[in-house]
N, C-alpha and C. Protein backbone atom coordinates (compact mmCIF):
# COMPACT_ATOMS: atom_id res chain seq x y z
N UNK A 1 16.72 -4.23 18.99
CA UNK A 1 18.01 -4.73 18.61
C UNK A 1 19.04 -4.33 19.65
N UNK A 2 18.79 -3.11 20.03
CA UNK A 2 19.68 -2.90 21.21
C UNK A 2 19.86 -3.61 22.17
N UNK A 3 18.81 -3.92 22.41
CA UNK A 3 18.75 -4.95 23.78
C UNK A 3 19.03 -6.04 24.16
N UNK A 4 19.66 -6.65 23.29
CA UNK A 4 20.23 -7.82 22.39
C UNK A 4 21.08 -7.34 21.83
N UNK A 5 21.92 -6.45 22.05
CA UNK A 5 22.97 -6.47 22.04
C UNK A 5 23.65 -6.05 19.99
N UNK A 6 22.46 -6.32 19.14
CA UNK A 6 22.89 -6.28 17.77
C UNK A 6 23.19 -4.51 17.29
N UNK A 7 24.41 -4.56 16.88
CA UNK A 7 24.52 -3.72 16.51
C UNK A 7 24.08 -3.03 14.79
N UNK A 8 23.57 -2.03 15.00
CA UNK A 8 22.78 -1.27 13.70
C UNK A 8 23.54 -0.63 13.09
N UNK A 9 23.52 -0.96 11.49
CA UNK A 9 24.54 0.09 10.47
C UNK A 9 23.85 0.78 9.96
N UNK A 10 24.71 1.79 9.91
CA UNK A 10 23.34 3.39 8.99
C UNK A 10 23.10 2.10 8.09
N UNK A 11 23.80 1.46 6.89
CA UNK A 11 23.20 0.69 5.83
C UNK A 11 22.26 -0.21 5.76
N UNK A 12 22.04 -0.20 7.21
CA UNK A 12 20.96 -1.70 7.63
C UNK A 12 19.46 -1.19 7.19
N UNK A 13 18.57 -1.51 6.98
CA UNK A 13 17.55 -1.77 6.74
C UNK A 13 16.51 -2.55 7.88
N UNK A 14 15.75 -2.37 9.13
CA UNK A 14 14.97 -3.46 9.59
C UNK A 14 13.67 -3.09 8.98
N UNK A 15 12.94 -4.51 8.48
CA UNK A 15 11.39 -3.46 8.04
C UNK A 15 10.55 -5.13 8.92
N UNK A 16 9.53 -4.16 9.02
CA UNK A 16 8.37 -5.68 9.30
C UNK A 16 7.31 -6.33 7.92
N UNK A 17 6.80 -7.06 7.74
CA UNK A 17 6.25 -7.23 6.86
C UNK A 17 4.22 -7.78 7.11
N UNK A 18 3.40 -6.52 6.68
CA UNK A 18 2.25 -6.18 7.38
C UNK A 18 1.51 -7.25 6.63
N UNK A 19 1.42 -8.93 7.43
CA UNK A 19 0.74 -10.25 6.57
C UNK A 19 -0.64 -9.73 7.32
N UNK A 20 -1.25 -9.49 7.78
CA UNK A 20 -2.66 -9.44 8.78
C UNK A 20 -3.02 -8.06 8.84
N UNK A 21 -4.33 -7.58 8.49
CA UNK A 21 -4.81 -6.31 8.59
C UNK A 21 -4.91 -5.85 10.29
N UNK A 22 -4.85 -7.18 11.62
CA UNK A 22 -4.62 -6.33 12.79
C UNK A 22 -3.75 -5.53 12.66
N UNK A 23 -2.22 -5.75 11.79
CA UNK A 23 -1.16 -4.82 12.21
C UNK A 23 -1.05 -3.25 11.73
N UNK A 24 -2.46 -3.05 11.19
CA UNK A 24 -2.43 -1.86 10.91
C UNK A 24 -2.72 -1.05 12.39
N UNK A 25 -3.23 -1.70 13.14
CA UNK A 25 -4.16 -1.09 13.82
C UNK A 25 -2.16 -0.54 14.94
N UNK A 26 -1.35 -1.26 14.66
CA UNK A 26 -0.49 -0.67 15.45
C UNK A 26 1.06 -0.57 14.19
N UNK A 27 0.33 0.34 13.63
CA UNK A 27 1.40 0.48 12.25
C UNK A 27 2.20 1.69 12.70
N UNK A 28 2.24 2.74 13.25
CA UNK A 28 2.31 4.31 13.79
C UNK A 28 3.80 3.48 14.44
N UNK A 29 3.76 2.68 15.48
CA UNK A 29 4.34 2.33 16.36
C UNK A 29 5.48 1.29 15.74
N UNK A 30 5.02 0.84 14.99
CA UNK A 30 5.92 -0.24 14.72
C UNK A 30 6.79 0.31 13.25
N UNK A 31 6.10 1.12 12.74
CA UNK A 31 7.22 1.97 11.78
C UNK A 31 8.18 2.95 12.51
N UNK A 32 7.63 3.59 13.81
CA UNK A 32 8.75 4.35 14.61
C UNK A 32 9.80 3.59 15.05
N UNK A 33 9.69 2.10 15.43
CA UNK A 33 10.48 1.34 16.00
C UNK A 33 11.59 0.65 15.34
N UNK A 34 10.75 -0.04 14.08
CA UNK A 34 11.39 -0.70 12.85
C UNK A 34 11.87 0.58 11.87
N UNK A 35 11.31 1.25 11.19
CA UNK A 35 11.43 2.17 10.30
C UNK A 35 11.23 1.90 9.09
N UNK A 36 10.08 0.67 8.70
CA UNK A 36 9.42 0.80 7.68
C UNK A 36 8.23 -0.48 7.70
N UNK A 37 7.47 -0.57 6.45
CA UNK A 37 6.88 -1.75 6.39
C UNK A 37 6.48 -1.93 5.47
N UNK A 38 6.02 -3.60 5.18
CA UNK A 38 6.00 -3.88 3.60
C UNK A 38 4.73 -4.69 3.67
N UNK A 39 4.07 -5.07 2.50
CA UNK A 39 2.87 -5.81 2.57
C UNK A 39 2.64 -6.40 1.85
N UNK A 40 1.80 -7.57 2.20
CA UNK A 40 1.49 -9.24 1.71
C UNK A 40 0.25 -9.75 2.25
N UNK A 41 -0.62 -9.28 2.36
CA UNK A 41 -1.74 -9.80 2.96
C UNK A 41 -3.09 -10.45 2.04
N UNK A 42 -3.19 -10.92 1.36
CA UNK A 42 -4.04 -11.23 0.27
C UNK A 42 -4.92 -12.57 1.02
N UNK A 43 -4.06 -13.33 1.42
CA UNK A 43 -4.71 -14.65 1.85
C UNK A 43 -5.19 -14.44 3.61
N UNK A 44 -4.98 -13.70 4.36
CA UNK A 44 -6.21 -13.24 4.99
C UNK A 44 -6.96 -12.37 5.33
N UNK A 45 -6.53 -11.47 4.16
CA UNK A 45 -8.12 -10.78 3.97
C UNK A 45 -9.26 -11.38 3.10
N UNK A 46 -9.06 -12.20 1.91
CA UNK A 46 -9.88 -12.56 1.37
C UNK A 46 -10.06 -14.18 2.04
N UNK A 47 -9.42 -14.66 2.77
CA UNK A 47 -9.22 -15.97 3.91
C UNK A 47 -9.48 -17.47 2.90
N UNK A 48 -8.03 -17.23 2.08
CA UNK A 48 -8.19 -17.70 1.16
C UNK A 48 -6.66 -18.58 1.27
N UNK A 49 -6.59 -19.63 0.99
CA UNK A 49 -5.09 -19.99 0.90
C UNK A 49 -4.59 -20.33 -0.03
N UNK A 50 -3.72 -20.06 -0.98
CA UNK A 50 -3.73 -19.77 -2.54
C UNK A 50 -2.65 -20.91 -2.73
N UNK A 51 -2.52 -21.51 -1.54
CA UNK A 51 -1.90 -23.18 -2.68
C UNK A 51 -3.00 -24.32 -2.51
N UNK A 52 -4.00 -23.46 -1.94
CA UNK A 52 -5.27 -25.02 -2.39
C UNK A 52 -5.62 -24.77 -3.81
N UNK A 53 -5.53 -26.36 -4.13
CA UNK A 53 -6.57 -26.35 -5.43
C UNK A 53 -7.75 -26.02 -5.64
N UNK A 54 -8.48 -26.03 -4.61
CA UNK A 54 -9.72 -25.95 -4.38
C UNK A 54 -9.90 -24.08 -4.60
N UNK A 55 -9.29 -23.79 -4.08
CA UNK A 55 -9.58 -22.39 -3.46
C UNK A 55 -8.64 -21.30 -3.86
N UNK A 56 -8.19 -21.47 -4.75
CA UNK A 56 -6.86 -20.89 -6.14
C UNK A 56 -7.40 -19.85 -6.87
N UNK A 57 -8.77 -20.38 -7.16
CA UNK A 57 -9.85 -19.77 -8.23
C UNK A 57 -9.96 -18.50 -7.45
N UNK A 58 -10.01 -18.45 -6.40
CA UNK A 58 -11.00 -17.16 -5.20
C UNK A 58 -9.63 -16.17 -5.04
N UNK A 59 -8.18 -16.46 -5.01
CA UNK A 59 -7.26 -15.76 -4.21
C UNK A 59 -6.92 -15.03 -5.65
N UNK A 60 -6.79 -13.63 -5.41
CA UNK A 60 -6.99 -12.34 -6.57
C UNK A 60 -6.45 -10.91 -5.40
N UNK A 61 -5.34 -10.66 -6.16
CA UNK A 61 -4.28 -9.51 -5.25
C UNK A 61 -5.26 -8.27 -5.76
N UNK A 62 -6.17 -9.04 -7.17
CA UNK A 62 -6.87 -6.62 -7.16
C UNK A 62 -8.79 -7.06 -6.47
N UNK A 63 -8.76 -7.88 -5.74
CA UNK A 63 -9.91 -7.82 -5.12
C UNK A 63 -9.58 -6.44 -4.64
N UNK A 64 -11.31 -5.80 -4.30
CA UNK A 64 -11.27 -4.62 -3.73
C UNK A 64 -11.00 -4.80 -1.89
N UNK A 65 -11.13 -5.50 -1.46
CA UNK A 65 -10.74 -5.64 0.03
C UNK A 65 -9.36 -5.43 0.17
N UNK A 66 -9.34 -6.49 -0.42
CA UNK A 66 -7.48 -6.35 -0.27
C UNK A 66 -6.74 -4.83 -0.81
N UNK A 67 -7.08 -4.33 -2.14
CA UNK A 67 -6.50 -2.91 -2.43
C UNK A 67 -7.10 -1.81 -1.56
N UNK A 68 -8.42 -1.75 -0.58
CA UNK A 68 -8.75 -0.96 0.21
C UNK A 68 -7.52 -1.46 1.56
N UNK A 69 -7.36 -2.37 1.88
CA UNK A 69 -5.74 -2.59 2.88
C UNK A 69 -4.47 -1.99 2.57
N UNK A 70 -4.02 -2.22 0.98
CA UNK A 70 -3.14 -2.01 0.61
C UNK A 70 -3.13 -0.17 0.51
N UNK A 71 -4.02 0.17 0.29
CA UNK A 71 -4.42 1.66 0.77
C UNK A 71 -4.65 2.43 2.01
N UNK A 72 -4.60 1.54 2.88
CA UNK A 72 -4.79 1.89 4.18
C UNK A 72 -3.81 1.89 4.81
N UNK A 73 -3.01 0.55 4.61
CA UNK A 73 -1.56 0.43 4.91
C UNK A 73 -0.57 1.59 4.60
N UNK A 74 -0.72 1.78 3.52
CA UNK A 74 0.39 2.82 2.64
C UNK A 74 -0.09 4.11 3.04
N UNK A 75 -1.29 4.60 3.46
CA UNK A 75 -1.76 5.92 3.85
C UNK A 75 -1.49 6.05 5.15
N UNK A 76 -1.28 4.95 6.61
CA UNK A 76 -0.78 5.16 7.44
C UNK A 76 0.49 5.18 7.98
N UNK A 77 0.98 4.14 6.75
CA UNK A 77 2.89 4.36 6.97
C UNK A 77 3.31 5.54 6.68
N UNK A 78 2.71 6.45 5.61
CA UNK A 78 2.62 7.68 5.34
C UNK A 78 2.56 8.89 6.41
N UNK A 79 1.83 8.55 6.58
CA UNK A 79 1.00 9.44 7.88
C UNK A 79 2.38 9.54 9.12
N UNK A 80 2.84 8.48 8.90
CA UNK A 80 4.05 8.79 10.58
C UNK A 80 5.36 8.59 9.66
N UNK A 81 5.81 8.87 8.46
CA UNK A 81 6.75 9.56 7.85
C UNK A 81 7.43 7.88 7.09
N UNK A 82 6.79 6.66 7.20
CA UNK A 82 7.56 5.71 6.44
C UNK A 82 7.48 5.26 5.13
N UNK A 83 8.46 4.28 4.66
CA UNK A 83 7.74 4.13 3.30
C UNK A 83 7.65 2.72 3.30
N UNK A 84 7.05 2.34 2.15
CA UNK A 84 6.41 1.02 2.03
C UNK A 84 6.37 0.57 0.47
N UNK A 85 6.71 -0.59 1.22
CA UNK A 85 7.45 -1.08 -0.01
C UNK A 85 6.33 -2.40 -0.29
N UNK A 86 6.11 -3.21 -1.59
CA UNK A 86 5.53 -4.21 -1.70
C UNK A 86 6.40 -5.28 -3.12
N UNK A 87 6.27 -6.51 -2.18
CA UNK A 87 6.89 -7.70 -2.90
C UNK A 87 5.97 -9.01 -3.08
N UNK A 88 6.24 -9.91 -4.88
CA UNK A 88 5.39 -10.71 -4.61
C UNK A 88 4.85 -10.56 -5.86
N UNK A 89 4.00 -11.52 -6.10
CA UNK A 89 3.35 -11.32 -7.64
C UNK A 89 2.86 -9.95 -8.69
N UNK A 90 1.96 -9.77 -7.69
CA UNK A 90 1.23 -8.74 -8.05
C UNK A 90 1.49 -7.34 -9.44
N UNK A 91 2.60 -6.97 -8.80
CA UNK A 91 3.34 -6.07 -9.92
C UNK A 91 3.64 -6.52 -10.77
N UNK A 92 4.32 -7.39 -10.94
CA UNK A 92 4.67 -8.24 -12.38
C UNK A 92 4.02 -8.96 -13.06
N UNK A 93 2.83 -9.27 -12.55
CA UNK A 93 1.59 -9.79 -13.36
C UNK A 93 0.45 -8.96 -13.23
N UNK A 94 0.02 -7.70 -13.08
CA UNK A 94 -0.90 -7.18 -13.21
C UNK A 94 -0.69 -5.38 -13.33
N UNK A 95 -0.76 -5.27 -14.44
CA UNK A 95 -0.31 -3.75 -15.10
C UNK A 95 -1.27 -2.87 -14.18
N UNK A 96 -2.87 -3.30 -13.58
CA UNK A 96 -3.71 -2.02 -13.03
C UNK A 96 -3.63 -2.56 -11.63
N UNK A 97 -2.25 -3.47 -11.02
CA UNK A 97 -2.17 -2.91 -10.00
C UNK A 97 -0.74 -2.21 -9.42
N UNK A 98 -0.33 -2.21 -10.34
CA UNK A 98 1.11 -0.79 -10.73
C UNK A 98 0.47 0.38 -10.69
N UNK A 99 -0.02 0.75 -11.73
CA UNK A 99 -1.21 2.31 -11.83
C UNK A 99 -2.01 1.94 -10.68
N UNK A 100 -2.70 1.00 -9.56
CA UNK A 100 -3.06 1.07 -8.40
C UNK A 100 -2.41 2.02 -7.35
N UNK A 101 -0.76 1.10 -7.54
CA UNK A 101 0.28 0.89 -6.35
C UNK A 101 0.55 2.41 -6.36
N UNK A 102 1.14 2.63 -7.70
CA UNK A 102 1.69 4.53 -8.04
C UNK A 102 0.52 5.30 -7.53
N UNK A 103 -0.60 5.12 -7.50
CA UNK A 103 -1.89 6.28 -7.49
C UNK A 103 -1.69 5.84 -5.51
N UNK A 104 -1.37 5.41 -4.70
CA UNK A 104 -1.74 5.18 -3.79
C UNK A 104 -0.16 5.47 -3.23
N UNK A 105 0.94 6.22 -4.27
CA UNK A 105 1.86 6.60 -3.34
C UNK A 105 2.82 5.47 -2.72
N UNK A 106 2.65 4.47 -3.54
CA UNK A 106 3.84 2.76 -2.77
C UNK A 106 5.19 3.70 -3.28
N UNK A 107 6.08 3.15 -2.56
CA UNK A 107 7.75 4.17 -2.10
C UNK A 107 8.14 3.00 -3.35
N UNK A 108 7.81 1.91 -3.25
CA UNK A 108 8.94 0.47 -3.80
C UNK A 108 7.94 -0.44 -4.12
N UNK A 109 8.44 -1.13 -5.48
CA UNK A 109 8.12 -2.85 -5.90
C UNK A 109 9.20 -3.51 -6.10
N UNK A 110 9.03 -4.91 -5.67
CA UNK A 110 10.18 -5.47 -6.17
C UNK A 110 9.21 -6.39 -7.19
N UNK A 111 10.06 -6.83 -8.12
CA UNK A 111 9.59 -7.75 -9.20
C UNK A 111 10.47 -8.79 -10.09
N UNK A 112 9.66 -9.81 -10.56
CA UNK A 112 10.28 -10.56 -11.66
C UNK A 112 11.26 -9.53 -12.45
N UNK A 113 11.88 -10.74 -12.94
CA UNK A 113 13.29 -9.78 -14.10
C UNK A 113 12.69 -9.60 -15.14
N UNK A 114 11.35 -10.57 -15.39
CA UNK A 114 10.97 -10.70 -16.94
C UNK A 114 9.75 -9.43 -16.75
N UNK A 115 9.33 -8.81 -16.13
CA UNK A 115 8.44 -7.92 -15.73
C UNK A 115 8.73 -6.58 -15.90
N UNK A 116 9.96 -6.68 -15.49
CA UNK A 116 10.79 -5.10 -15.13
C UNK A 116 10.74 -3.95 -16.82
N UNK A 117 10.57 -4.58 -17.50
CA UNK A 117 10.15 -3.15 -18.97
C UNK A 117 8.86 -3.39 -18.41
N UNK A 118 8.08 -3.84 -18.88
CA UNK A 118 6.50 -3.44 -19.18
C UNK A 118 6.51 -2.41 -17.85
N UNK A 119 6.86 -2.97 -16.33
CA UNK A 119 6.02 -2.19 -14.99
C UNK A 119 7.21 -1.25 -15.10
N UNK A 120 8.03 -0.98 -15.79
CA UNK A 120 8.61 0.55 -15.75
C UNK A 120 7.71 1.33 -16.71
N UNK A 121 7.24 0.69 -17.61
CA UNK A 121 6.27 1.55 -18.88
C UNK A 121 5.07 2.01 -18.15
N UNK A 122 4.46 1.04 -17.77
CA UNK A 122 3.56 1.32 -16.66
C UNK A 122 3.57 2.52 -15.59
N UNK A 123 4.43 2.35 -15.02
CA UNK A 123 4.88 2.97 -13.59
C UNK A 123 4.88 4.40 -14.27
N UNK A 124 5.76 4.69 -15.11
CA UNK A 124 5.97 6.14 -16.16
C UNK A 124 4.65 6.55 -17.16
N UNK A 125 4.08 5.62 -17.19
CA UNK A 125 2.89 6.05 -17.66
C UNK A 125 1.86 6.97 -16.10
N UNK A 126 1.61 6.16 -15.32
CA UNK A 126 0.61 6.57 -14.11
C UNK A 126 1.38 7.77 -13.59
N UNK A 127 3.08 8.07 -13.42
CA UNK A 127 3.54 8.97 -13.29
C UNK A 127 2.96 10.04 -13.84
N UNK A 128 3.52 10.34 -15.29
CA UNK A 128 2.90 10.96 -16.05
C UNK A 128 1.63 11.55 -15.91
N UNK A 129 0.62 10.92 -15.89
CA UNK A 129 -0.86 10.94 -15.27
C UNK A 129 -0.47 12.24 -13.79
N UNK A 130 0.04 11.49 -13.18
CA UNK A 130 0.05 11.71 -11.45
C UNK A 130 0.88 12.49 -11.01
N UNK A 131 2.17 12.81 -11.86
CA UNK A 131 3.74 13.01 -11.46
C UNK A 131 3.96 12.93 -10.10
N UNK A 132 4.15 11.61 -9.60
CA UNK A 132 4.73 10.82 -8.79
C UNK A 132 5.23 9.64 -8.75
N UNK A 133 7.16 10.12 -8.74
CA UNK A 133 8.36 9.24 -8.92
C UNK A 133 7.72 8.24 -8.12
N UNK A 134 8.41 6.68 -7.98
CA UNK A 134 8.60 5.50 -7.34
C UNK A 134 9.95 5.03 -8.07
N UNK A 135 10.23 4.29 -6.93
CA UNK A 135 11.58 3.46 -7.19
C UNK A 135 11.13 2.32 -7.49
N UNK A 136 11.64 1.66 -8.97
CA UNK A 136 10.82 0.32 -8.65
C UNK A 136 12.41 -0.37 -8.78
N UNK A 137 12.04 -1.60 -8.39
CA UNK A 137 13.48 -2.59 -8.60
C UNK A 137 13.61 -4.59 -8.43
């Protein structure tokens, strides 16, 4: 951003958003640079494109491929001090991948409005279990 001239407010926020499991492989670097990252990768890890009709049936956010990413991701943003945030269906339609997200240490969800009791019940439940806060919102 500097280099280009844009100027940065403490309030600013830049994050990248980790669609492809290559970008793990340079996650260290790109959270030092950006200062965070978020994740969405479902349709190519399972190489699935989830507005075919055809192929709708197959695309599933708690396949185990994809939550072994979403664990890998979040354990290396970890690892070089960032947090990680995740947006997108998932939380708001699936209660065991909240108790996933919390057991694996996610900083943030964002979610549906109509979602937000149950995945706070949720979230305070796996807490409980785990005692480890998340911000959800």
């Amino acid at each position: 951003m500097d280099k280009v001239g844009v100027r940065r407010f403490e309030e600013l926020s830049v994050d990248d958003v980790a669609e492809v499991g290559g970008k793990k492989a340079s996650l260290g670097e790109m959270v030092r640079t950006l200062g965070g990252a978020g994740v969405q990768m479902t349709q190519l890890v399972l190489g699935v494109d989830r507005d075919s009709a055809e192929l709708a049936r197959l695309f599933d956010e708690r396949n185990p491929a994809v939550k072994e990413m979403i664990r890998s991701l979040i354990s290396t943003a970890h690892d070089v001090g960032a947090k990680v945030g995740i947006c997108g269906q998932p939380p708001s339609d699936y209660p065991d991948i909240v108790e996933f997200l919390v057991e694996q240490g996610i900083d943030s969800m964002s979610l549906n409005p109509d979602s937000m009791i149950p995945v706070l019940r949720a979230v305070a439940a796996t807490e409980r279990r785990h005692r480890t806060p998340v911000p959800v919102g």
